[in-house]
C-alpha atoms as a PDB file:
ATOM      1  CA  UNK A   1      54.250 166.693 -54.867  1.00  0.00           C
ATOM      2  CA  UNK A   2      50.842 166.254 -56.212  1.00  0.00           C
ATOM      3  CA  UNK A   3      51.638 163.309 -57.231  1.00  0.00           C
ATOM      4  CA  UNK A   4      52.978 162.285 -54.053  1.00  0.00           C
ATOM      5  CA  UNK A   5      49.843 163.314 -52.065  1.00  0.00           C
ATOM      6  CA  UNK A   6      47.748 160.670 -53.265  1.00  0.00           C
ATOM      7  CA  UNK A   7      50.360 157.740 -52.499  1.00  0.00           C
ATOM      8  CA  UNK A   8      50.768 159.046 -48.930  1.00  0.00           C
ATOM      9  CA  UNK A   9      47.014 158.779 -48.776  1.00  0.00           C
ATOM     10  CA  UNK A  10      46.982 155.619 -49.580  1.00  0.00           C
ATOM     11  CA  UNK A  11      49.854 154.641 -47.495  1.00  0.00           C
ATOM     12  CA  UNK A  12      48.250 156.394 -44.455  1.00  0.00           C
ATOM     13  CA  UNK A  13      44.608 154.532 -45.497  1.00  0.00           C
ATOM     14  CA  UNK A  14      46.702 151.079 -45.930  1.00  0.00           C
ATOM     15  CA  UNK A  15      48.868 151.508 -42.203  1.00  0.00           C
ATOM     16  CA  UNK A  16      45.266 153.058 -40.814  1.00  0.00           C
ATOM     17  CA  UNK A  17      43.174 149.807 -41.760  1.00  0.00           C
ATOM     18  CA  UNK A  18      46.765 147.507 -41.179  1.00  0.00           C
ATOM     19  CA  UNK A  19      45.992 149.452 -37.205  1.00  0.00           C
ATOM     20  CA  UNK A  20      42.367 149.342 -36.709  1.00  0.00           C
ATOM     21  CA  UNK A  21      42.793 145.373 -38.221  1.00  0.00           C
ATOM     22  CA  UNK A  22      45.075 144.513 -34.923  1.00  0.00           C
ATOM     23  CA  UNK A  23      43.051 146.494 -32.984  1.00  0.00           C
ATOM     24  CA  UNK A  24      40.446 144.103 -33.578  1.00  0.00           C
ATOM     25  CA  UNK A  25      41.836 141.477 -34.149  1.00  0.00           C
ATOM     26  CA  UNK A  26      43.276 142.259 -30.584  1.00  0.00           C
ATOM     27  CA  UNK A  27      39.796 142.932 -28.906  1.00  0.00           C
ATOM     28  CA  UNK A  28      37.824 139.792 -30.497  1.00  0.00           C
ATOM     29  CA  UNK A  29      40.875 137.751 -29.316  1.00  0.00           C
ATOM     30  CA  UNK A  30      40.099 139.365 -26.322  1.00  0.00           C
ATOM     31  CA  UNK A  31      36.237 139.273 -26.184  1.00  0.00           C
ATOM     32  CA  UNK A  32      36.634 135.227 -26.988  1.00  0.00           C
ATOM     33  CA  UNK A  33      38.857 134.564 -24.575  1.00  0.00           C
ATOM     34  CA  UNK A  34      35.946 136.382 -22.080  1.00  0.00           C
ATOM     35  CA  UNK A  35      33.726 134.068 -23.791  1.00  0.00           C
ATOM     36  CA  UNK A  36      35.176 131.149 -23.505  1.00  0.00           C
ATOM     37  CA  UNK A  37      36.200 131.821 -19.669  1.00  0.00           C
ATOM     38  CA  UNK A  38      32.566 132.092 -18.854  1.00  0.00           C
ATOM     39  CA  UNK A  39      31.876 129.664 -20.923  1.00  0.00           C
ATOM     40  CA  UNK A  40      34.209 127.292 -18.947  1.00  0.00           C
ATOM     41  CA  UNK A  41      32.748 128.735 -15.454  1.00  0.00           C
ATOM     42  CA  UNK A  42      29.314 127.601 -16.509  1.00  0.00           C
ATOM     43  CA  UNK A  43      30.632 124.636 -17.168  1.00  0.00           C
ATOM     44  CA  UNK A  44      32.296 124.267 -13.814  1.00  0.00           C
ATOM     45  CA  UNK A  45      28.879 124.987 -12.515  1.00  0.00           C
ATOM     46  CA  UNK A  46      26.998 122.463 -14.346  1.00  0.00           C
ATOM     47  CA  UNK A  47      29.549 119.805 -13.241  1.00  0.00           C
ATOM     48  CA  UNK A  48      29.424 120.381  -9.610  1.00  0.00           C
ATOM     49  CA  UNK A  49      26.148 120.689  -9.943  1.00  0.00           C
ATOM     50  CA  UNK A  50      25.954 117.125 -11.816  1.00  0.00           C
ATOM     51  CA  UNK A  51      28.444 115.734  -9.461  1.00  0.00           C
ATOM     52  CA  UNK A  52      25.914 116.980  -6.433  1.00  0.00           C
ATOM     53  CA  UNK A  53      22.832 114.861  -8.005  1.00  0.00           C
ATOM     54  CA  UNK A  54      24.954 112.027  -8.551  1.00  0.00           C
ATOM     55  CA  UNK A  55      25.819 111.821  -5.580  1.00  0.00           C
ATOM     56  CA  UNK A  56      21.796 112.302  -4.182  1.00  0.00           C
ATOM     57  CA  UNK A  57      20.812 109.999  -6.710  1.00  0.00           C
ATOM     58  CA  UNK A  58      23.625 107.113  -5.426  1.00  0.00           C
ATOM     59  CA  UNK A  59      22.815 107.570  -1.683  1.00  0.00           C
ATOM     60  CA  UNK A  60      19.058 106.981  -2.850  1.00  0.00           C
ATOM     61  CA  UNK A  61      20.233 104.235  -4.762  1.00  0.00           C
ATOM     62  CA  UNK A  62      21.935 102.679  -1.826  1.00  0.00           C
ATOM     63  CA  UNK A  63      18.942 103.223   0.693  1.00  0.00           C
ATOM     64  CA  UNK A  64      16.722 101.533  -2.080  1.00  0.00           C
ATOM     65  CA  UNK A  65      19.217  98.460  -2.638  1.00  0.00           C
ATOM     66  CA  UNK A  66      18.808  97.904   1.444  1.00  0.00           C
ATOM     67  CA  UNK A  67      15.275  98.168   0.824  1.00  0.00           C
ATOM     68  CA  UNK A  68      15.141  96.018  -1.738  1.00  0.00           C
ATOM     69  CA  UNK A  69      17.552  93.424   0.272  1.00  0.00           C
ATOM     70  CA  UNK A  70      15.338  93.372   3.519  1.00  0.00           C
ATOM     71  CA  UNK A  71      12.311  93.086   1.597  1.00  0.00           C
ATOM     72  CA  UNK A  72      13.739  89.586  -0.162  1.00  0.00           C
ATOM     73  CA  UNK A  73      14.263  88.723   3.215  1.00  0.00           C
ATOM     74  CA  UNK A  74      10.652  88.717   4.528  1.00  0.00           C
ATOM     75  CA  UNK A  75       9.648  87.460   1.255  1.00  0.00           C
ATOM     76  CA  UNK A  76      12.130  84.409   1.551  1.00  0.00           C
ATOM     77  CA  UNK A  77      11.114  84.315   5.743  1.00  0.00           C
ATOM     78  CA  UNK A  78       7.202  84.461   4.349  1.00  0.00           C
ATOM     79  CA  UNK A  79       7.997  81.932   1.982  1.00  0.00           C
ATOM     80  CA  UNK A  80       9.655  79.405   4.721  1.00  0.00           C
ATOM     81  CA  UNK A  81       6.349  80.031   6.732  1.00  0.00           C
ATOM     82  CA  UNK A  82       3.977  79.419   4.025  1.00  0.00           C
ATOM     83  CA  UNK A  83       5.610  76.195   2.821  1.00  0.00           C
ATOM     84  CA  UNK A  84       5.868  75.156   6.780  1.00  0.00           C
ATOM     85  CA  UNK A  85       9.266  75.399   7.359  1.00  0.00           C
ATOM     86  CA  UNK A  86       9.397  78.144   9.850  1.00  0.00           C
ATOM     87  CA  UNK A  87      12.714  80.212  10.917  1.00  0.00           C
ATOM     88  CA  UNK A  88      11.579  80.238  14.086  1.00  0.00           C
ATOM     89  CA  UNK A  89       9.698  76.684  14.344  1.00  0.00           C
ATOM     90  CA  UNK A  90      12.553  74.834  13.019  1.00  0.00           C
ATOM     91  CA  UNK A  91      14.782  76.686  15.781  1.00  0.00           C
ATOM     92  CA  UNK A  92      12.691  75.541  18.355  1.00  0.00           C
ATOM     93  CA  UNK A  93      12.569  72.392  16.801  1.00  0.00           C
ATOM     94  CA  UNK A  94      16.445  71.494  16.824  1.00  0.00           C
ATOM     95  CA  UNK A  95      16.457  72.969  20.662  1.00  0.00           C
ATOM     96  CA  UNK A  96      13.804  70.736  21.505  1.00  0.00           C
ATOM     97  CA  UNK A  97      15.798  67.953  19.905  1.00  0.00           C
ATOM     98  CA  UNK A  98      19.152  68.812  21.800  1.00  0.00           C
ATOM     99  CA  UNK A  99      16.898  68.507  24.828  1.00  0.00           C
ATOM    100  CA  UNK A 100      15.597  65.349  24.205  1.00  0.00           C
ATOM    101  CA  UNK A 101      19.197  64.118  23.782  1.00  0.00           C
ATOM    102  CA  UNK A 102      20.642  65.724  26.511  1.00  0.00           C
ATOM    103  CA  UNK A 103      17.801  64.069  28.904  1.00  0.00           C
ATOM    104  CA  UNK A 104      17.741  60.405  26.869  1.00  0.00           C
ATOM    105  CA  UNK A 105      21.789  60.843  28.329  1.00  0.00           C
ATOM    106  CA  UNK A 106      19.852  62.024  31.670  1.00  0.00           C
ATOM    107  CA  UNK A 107      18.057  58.938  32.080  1.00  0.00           C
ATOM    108  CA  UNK A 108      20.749  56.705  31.209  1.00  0.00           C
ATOM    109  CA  UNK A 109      23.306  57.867  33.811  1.00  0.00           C
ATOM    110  CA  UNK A 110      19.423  57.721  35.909  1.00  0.00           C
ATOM    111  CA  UNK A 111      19.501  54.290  35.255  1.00  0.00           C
ATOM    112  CA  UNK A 112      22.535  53.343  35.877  1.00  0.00           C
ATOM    113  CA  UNK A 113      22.391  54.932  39.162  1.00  0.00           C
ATOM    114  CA  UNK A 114      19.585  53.401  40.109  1.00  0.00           C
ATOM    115  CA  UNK A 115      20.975  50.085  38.991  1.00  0.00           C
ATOM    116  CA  UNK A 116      23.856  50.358  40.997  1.00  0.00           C
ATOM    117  CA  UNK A 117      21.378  51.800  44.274  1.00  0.00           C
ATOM    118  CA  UNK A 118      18.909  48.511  43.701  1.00  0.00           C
ATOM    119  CA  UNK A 119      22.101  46.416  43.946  1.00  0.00           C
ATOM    120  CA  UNK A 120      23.514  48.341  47.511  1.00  0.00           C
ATOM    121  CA  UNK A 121      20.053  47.676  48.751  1.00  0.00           C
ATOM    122  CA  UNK A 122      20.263  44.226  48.348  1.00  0.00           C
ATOM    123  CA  UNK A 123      23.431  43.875  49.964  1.00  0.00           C
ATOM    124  CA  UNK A 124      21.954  45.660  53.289  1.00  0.00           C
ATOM    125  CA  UNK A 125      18.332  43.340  52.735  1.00  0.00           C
ATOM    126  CA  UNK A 126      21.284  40.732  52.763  1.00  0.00           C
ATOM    127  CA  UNK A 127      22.986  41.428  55.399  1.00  0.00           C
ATOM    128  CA  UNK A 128      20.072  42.725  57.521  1.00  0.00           C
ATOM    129  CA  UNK A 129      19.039  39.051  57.040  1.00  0.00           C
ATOM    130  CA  UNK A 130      21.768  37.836  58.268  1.00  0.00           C
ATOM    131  CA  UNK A 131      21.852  40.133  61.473  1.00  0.00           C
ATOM    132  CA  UNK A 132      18.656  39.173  62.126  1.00  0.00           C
ATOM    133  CA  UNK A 133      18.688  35.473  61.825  1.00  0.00           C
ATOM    134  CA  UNK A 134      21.779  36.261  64.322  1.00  0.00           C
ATOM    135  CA  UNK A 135      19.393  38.617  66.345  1.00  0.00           C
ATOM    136  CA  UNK A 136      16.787  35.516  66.261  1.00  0.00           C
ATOM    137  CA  UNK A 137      19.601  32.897  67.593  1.00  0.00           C
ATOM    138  CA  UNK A 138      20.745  35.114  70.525  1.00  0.00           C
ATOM    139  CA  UNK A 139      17.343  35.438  71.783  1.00  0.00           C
ATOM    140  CA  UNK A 140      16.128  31.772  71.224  1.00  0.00           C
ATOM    141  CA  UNK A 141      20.164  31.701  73.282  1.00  0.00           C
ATOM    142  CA  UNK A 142      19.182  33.996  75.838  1.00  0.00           C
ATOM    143  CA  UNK A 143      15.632  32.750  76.082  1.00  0.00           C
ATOM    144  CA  UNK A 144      17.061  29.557  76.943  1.00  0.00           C
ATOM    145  CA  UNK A 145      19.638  31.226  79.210  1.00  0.00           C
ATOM    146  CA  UNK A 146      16.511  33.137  81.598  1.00  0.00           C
ATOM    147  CA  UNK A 147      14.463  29.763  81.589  1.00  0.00           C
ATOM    148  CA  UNK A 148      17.608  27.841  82.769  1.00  0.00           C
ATOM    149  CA  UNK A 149      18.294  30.812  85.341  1.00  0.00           C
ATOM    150  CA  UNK A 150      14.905  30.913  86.705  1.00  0.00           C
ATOM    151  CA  UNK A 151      15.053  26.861  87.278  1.00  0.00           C
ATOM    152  CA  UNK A 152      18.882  27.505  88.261  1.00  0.00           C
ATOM    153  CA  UNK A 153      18.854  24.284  85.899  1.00  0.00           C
ATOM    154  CA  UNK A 154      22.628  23.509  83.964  1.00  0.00           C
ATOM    155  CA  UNK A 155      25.129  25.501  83.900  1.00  0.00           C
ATOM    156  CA  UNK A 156      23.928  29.086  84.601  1.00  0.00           C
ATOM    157  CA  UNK A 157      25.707  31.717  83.600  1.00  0.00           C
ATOM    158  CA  UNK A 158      24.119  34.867  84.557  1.00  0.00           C
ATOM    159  CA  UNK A 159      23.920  34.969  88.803  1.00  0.00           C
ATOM    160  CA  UNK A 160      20.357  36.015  90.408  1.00  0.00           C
ATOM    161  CA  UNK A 161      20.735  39.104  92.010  1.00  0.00           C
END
């Protein structure tokens, strides 16, 4: 049996360090998967907190591109002005020129108008003539008519009251 002690020693020593060897190996298994949780939720952290700046940094971006695209605007508006070509002048300009085309039409319809007035006033200069060189002959007719009346001379043809 003494010889026996020492091999159940050993087998006790080799199943005690086979225990505390899983025991370990279960808590380190254990203590990384702790570790590598938190090391994941940091993680999470860092990305939201990444995805939160991005997004700053593009709406930033976006209020400097509209920036940016109103101030090439002015520049290009300055740029027409300086070189004399206006926005606003050459506007003007074309409305002014619409104008003068819609009153050149203006005056000719004016003119024909007044074409076609001058040419109705001669007729009635015409004819106003011609009433009064009729007006003239009936008087010089009824002239004639009183004198040879008054002398009761021909053949009257108004009666004296």
């Amino acid at each position: 049996m003494e010889i026996w002690l020492p091999i159940i020693n050993i087998a006790g020593f080799i199943v005690l360090i086979a225990t505390q060897y899983r025991k370990g190996k279960t808590e380190g298994t254990n203590e990384l998967i702790q570790l590598l949780q938190s090391r994941d939720n940091a993680q999470k952290e860092l990305i939201v907190d990444y995805q939160k700046k991005f997004e700053s940094i593009q709406a930033e971006l976006g209020q400097l591109r509209g920036q940016l695209i109103e101030k090439d605007k002015k520049i290009d508006e300055y740029l027409l002005i300086f070189q004399g070509r206006n926005p606003q002048l050459t506007e003007f300009m074309r409305l002014l020129t619409e104008a003068n085309v819609k009153n050149a039409e203006i005056v000719k319809g004016s003119q024909a108008h007044m074409k076609a007035t001058s040419e109705t006033l001669k007729e009635i200069h015409n004819f106003m003539k011609q009433l009064n060189s009729k007006a003239q002959t009936n008087q010089s007719r009824n002239e004639k008519i009183d004198s040879a009346t008054s002398k009761e001379e021909g053949h009257v043809l108004r009666q004296k009251d």
